[in-house]
Protein backbone atom coordinates (compact mmCIF):
# COMPACT_ATOMS: atom_id res chain seq x y z
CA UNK A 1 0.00 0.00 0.00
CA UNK A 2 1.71 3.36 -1.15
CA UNK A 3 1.04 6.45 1.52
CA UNK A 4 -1.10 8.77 1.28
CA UNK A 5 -0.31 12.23 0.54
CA UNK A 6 -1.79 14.76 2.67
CA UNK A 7 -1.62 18.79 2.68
CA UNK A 8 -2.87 20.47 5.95
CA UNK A 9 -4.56 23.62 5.58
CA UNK A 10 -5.06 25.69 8.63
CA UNK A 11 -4.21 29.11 9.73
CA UNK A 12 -3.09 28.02 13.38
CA UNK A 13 0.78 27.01 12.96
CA UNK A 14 0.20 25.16 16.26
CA UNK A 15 -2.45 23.26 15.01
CA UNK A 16 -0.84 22.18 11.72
CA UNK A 17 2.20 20.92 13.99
CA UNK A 18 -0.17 18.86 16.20
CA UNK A 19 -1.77 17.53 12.63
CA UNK A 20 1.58 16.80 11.28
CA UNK A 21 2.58 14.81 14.59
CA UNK A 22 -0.80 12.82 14.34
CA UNK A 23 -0.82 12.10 10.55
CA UNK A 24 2.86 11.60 10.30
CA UNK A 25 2.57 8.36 13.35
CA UNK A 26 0.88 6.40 10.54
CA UNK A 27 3.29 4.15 8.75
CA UNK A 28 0.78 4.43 6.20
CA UNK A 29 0.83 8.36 5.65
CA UNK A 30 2.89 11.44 4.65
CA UNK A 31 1.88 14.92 5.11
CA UNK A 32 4.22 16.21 1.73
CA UNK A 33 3.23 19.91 3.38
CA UNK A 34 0.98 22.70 4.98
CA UNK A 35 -0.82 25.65 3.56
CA UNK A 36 -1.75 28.41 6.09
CA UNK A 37 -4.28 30.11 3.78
CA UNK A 38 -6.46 29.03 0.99
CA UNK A 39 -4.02 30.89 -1.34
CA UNK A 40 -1.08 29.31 -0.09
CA UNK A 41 -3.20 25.73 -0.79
CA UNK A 42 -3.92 26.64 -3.86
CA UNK A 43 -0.32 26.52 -5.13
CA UNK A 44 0.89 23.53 -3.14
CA UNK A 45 -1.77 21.53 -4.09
CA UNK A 46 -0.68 22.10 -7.85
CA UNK A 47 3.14 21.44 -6.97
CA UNK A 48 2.79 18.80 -4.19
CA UNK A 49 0.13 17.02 -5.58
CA UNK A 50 -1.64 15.51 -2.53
CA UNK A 51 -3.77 12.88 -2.30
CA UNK A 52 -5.93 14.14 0.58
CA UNK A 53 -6.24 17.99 2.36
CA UNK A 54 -7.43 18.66 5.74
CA UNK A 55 -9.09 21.83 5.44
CA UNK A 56 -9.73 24.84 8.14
CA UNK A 57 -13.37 25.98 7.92
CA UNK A 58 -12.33 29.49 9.61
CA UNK A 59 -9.14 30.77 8.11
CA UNK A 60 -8.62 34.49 6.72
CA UNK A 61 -8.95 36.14 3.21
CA UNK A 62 -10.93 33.51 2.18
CA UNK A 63 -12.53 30.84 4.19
CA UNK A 64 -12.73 26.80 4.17
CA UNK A 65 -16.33 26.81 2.16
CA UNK A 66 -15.23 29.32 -0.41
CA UNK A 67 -12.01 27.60 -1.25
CA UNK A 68 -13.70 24.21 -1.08
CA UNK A 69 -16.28 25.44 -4.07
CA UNK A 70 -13.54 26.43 -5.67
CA UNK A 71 -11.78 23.25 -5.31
CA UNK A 72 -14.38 20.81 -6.18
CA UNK A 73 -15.33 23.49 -9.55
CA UNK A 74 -12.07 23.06 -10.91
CA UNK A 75 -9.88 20.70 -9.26
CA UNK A 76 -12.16 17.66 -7.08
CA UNK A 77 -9.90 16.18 -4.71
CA UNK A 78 -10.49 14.23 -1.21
CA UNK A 79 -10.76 16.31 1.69
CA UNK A 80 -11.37 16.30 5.41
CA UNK A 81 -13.04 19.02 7.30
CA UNK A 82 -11.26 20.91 10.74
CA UNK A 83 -14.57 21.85 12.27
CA UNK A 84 -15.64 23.80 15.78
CA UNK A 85 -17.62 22.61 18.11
CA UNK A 86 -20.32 24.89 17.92
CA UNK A 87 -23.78 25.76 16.50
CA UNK A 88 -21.97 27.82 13.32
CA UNK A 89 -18.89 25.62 12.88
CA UNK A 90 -21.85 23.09 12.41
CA UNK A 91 -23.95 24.59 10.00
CA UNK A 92 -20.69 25.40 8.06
CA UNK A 93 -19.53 21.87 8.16
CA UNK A 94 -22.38 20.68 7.00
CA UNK A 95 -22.56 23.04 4.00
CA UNK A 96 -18.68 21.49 3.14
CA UNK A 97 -20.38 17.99 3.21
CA UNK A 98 -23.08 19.20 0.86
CA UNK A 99 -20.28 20.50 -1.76
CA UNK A 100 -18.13 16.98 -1.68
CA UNK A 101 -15.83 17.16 1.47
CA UNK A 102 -15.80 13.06 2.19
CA UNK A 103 -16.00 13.72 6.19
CA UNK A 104 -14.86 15.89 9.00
CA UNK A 105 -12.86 16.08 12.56
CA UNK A 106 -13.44 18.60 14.92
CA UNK A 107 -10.84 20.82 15.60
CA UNK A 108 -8.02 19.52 18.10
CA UNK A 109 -7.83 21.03 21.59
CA UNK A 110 -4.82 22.70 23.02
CA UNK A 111 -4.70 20.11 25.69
CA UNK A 112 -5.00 16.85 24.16
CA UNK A 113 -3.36 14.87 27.15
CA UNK A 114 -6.05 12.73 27.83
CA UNK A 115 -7.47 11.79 24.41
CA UNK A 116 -4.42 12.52 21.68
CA UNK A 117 -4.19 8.93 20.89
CA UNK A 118 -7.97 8.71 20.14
CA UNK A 119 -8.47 11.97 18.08
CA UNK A 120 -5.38 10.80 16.20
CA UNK A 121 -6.82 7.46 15.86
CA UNK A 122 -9.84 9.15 14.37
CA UNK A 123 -8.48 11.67 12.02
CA UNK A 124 -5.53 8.95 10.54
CA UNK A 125 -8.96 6.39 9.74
CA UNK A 126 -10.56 9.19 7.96
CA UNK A 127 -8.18 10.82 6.11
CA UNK A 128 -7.48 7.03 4.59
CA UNK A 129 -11.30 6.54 4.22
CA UNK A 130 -11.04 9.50 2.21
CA UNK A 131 -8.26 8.89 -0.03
CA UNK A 132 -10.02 6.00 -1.41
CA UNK A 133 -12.87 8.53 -2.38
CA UNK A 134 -12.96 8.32 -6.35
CA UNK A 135 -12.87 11.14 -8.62
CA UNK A 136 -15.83 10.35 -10.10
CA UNK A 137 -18.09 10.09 -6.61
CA UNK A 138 -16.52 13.59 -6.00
CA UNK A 139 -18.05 14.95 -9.06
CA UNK A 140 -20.97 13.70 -8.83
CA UNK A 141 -21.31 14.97 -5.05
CA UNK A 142 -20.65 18.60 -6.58
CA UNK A 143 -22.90 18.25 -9.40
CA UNK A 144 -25.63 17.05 -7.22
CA UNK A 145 -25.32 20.07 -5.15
CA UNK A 146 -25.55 22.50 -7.84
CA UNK A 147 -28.27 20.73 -8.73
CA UNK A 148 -30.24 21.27 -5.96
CA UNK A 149 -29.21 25.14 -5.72
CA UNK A 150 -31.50 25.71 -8.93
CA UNK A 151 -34.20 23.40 -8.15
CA UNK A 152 -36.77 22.47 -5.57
CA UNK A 153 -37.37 19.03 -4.00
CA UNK A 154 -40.02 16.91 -5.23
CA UNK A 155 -41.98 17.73 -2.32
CA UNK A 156 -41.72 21.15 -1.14
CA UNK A 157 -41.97 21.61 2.63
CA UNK A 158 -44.84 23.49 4.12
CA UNK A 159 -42.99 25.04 6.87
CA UNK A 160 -46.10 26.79 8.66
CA UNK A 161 -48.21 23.55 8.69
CA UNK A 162 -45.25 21.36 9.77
CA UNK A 163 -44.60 23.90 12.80
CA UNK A 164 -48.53 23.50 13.75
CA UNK A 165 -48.63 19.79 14.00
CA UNK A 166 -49.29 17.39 16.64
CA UNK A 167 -46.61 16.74 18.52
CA UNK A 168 -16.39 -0.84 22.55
CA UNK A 169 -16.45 -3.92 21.52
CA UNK A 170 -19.87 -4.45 22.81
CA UNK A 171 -22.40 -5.90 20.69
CA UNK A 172 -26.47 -5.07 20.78
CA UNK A 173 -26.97 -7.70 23.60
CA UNK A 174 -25.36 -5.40 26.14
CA UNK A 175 -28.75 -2.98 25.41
CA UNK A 176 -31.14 -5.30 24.32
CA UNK A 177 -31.21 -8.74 24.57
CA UNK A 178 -31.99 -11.19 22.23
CA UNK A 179 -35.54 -12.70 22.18
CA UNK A 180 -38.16 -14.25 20.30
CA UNK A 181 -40.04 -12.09 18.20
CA UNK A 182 -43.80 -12.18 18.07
CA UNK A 183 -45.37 -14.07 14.62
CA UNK A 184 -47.88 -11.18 14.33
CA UNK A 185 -47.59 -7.67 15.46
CA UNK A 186 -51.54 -6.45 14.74
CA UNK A 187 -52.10 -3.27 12.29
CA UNK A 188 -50.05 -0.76 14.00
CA UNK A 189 -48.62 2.00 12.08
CA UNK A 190 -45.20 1.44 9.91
CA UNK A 191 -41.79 3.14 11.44
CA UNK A 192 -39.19 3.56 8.52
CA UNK A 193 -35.37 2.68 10.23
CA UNK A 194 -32.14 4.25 8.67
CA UNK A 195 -29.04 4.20 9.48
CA UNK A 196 -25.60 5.53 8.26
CA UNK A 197 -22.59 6.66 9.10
CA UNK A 198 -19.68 7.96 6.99
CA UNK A 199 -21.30 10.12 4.45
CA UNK A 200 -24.57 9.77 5.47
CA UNK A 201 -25.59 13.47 6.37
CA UNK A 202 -25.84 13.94 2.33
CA UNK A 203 -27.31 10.63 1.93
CA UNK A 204 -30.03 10.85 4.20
CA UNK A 205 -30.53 14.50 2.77
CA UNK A 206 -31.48 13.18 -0.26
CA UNK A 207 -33.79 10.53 0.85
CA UNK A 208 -35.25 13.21 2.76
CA UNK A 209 -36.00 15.38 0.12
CA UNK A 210 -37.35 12.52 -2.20
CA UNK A 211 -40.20 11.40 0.86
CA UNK A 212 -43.71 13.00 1.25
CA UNK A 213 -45.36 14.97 4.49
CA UNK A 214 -47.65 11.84 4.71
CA UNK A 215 -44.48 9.57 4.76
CA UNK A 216 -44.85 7.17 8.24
CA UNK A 217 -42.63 8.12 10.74
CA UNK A 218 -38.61 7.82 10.22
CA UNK A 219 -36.12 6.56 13.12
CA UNK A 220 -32.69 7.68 12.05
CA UNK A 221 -29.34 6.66 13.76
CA UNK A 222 -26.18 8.69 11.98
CA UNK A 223 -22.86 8.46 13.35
CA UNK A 224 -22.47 12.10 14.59
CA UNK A 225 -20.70 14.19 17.20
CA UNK A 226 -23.18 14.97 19.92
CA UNK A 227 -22.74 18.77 19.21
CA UNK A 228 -23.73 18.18 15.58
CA UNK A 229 -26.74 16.13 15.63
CA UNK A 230 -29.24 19.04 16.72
CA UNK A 231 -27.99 20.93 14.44
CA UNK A 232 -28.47 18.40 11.63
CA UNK A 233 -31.93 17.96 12.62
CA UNK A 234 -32.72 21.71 12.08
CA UNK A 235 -30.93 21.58 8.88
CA UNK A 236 -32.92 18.67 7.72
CA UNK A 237 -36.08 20.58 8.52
CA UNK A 238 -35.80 23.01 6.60
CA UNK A 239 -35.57 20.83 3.49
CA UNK A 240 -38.25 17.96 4.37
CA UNK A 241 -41.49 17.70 3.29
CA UNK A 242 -42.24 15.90 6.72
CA UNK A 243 -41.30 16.99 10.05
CA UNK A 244 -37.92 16.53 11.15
CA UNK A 245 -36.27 16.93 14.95
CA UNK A 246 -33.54 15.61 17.60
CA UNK A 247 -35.25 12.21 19.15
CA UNK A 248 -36.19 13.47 23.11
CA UNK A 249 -36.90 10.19 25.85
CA UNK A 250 -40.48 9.77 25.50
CA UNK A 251 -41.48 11.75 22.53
CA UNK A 252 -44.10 10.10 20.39
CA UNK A 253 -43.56 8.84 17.51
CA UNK A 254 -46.03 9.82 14.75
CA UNK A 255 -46.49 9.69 10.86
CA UNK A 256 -45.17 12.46 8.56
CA UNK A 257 -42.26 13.22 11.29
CA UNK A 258 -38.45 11.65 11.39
CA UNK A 259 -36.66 11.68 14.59
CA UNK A 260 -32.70 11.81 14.60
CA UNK A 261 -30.49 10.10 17.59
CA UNK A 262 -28.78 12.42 20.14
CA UNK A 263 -24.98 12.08 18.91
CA UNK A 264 -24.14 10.47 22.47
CA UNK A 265 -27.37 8.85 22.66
CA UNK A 266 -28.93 4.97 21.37
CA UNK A 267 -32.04 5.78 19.77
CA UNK A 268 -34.87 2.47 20.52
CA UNK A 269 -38.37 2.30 19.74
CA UNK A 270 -40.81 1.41 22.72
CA UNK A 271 -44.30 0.40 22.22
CA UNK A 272 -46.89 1.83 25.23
CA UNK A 273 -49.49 1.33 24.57
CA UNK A 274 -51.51 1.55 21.02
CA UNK A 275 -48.52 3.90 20.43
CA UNK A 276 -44.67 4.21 19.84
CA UNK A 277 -42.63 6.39 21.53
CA UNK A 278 -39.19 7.25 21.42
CA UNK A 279 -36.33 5.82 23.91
CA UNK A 280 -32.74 7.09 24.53
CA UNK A 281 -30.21 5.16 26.30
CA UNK A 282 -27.08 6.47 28.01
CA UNK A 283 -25.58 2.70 27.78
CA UNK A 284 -22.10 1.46 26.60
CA UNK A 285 -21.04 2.15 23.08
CA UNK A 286 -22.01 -1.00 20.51
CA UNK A 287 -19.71 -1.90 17.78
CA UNK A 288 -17.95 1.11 18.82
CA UNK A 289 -20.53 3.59 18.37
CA UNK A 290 -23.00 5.71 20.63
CA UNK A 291 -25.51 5.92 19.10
CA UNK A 292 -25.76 2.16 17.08
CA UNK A 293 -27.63 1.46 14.58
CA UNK A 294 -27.76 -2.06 15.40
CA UNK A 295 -29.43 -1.00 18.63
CA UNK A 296 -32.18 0.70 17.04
CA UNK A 297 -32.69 -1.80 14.46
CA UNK A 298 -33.23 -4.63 17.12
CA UNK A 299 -35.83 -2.36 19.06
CA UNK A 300 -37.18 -1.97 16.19
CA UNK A 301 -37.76 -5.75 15.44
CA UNK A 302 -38.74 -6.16 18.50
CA UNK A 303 -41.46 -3.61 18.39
CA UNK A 304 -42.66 -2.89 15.35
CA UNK A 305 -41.83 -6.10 13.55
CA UNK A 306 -43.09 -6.92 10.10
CA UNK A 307 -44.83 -3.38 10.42
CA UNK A 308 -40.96 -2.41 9.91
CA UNK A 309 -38.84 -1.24 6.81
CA UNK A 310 -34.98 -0.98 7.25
CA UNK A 311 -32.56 1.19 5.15
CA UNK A 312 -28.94 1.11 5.54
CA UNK A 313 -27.02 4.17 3.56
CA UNK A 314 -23.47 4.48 3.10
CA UNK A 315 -21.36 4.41 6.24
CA UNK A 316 -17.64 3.07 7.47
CA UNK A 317 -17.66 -0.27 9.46
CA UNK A 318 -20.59 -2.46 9.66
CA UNK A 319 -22.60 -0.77 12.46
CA UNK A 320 -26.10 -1.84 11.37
CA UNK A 321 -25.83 -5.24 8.69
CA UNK A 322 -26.65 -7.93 11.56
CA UNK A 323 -29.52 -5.47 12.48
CA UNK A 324 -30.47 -5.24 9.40
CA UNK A 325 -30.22 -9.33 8.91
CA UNK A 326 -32.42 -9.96 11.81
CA UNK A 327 -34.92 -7.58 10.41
CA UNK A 328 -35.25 -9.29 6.85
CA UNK A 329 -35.19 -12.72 8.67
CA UNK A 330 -39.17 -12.20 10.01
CA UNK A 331 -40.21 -10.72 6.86
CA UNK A 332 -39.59 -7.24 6.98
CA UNK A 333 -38.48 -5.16 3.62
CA UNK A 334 -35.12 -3.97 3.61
CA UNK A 335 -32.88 -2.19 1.32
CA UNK A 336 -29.41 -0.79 1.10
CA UNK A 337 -27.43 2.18 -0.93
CA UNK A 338 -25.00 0.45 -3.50
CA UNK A 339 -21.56 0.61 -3.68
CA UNK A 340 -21.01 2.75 -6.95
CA UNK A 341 -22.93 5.64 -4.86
CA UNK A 342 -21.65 5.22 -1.27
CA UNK A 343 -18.89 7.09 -0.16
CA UNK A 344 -18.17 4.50 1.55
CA UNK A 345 -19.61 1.11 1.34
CA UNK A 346 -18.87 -0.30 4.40
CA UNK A 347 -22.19 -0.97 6.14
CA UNK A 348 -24.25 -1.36 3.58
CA UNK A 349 -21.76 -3.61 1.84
CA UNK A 350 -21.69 -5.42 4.92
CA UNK A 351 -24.91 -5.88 4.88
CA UNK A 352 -25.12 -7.23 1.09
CA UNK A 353 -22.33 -9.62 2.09
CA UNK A 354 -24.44 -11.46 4.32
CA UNK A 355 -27.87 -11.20 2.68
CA UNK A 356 -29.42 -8.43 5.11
CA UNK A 357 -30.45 -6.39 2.16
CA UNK A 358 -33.11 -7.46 -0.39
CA UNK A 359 -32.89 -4.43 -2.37
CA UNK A 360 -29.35 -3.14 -3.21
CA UNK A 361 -29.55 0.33 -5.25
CA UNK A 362 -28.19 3.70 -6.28
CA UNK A 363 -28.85 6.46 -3.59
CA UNK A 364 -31.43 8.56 -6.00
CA UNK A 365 -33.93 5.05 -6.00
CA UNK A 366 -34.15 4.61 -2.40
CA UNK A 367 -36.87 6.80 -1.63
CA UNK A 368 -39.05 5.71 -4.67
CA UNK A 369 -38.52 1.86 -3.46
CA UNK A 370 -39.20 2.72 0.87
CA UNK A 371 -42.59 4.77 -0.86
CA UNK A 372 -43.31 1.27 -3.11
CA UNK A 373 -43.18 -0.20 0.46
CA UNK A 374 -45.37 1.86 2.05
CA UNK A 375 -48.63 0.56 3.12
């Protein structure tokens, strides 16, 4: 395996060091350089040819976004976020996502005494994720998003009416135990359950926008930062036709809405009643993630049962295929993203490998085959 090249942008000399020191540990990586401004990327990225940038989001004379359209316009190429921790670095991040950046980190803290060796865990696994990004997925990211500047989704969101309505290592056991599962679960509603990961923030966007307000209620478990997931929930809203928010303990779950898991948060489905309501759990991480989509999926067949549909959307790892196995197993339909539109198929290859999906298609024919579903 040859190294990958990577040129760190960022106008903090301190943090380009600590990058360097991080990305450099990896046998398997070579920073060839550092930028400290967008201009100053611009020409090493012509002469150094890397294979991979790390880009600020805040940086003077011109900032992350503006030299990311840029980049992505003339010259697509991996890259990997530096974002804040806060409502704006958010919002901003999310907008780099939308034009074709692969993923993000947030941005390294001064004092990393206590958790260097996991945020350089992190940002060394993505910046390789990223470098096997293709051209071609790039593109099509970018064109997608100029696409949807100059046009409207299917379903345009009533925004007025939407605000008026009705309110480790450690597998799924360690939440919720394995058990038989009823033959019949009566004519309760349908819940819709997605999950993703790497990538998914665009993905789900555009299953989103495909889905009418009458849609039946969406579960979705993303692999987010805590501080990010409210903020992709808002986001979310304001391009859905249905209803979308951060998942709170108890909330009921009701058609036309789609409830996203706190980023620090397992997001299950509990039955009281003739009703479902939502149920967050503070409990260990499971296949390394907090929230797990293999957690919700197994409430989910436990709850709603054949009444279910399960999605699985691009998305490092393979967080969510056994769910999704268990699902298909009593019946239920269940589809995942394919691999020539995933930016990375991890899960949902995963979950091809061992039969979990029996639907495998592009990203833009999701939506069309969850509403062919739909009773």
């Amino acid at each position: 395996m040859s190294k990958v090249k990577v040129l760190i942008v960022d106008d903090s000399s301190l943090v380009r060091q600590m990058l360097s020191d991080m990305l450099d540990s990896d046998p398997f990586i070579e920073v060839v350089g550092t930028a400290s401004d967008p201009y100053d990327a611009r020409e090493k990225v012509k002469t150094l040819r890397p294979d991979v940038l790390t880009l600020d989001i805040e940086m003077p004379r011109m900032d992350g976004v503006t030299f990311l359209k840029n980049l992505m316009r003339l010259h697509p190429m991996p890259v990997v976020m530096v974002s804040t921790l806060t409502e704006k670095g958010a919002d901003i991040t999310f907008e780099a996502l939308d034009l074709g950046a692969v993923d993000f980190v947030t941005k390294p803290k001064i004092d990393l005494e206590h958790t260097f060796e996991a945020y350089s865990l992190e940002i060394r696994r993505k910046v390789k994720i990223a470098a096997k990004v293709s051209k071609e997925q790039l593109v099509r990211q970018y064109e997608r998003y100029v696409q949807n500047l100059n046009s409207k989704p299917a379903f345009k969101p009533n925004l007025a009416a939407k605000a008026d309505r009705v309110p480790d290592k450690l597998n799924v056991d360690a939440i919720i135990p394995s058990k038989p599962v009823p033959k019949s679960f009566g004519k309760t509603h349908q819940v819709i359950a997605l999950g993703a990961s790497t990538g998914g923030t665009e993905a789900i966007k555009e299953v989103l926008m495909r889905l009418p307000e009458n849609t039946p209620p969406i579960v979705i478990t993303q692999h987010i930062p805590a501080a990010f997931s409210l903020p992709f929930a808002n986001r979310m809203d304001t391009i859905a036709a249905m209803r979308v928010v951060q998942a709170e303990d108890g909330q009921e779950i009701l058609p036309g809405w789609v409830y996203i898991a706190p980023g620090d948060r397992h997001l299950l489905v509990e039955k009281q009643g003739a009703k479902y309501i939502c149920r967050l759990n503070d409990g260990p991480p499971v296949n390394r993630h907090k929230p797990s989509v293999d957690v919700m999926f197994r409430s989910v067949l436990q709850t709603v049962g054949t009444n279910a549909i399960g999605v699985i959307l691009t998305g490092m790892g393979a967080d969510g295929a056994q769910g999704l196995k268990e699902l298909r197993e009593i019946g239920v339909h269940t589809v995942a993203q394919d691999e020539k539109t995933s930016v990375v198929w991890g899960m949902p290859g995963e979950a091809t490998k061992i039969g979990a999906a029996e639907e495998v298609m592009p990203l833009d024919k999701v939506a069309e085959k969850i509403l062919s579903w739909v009773k």
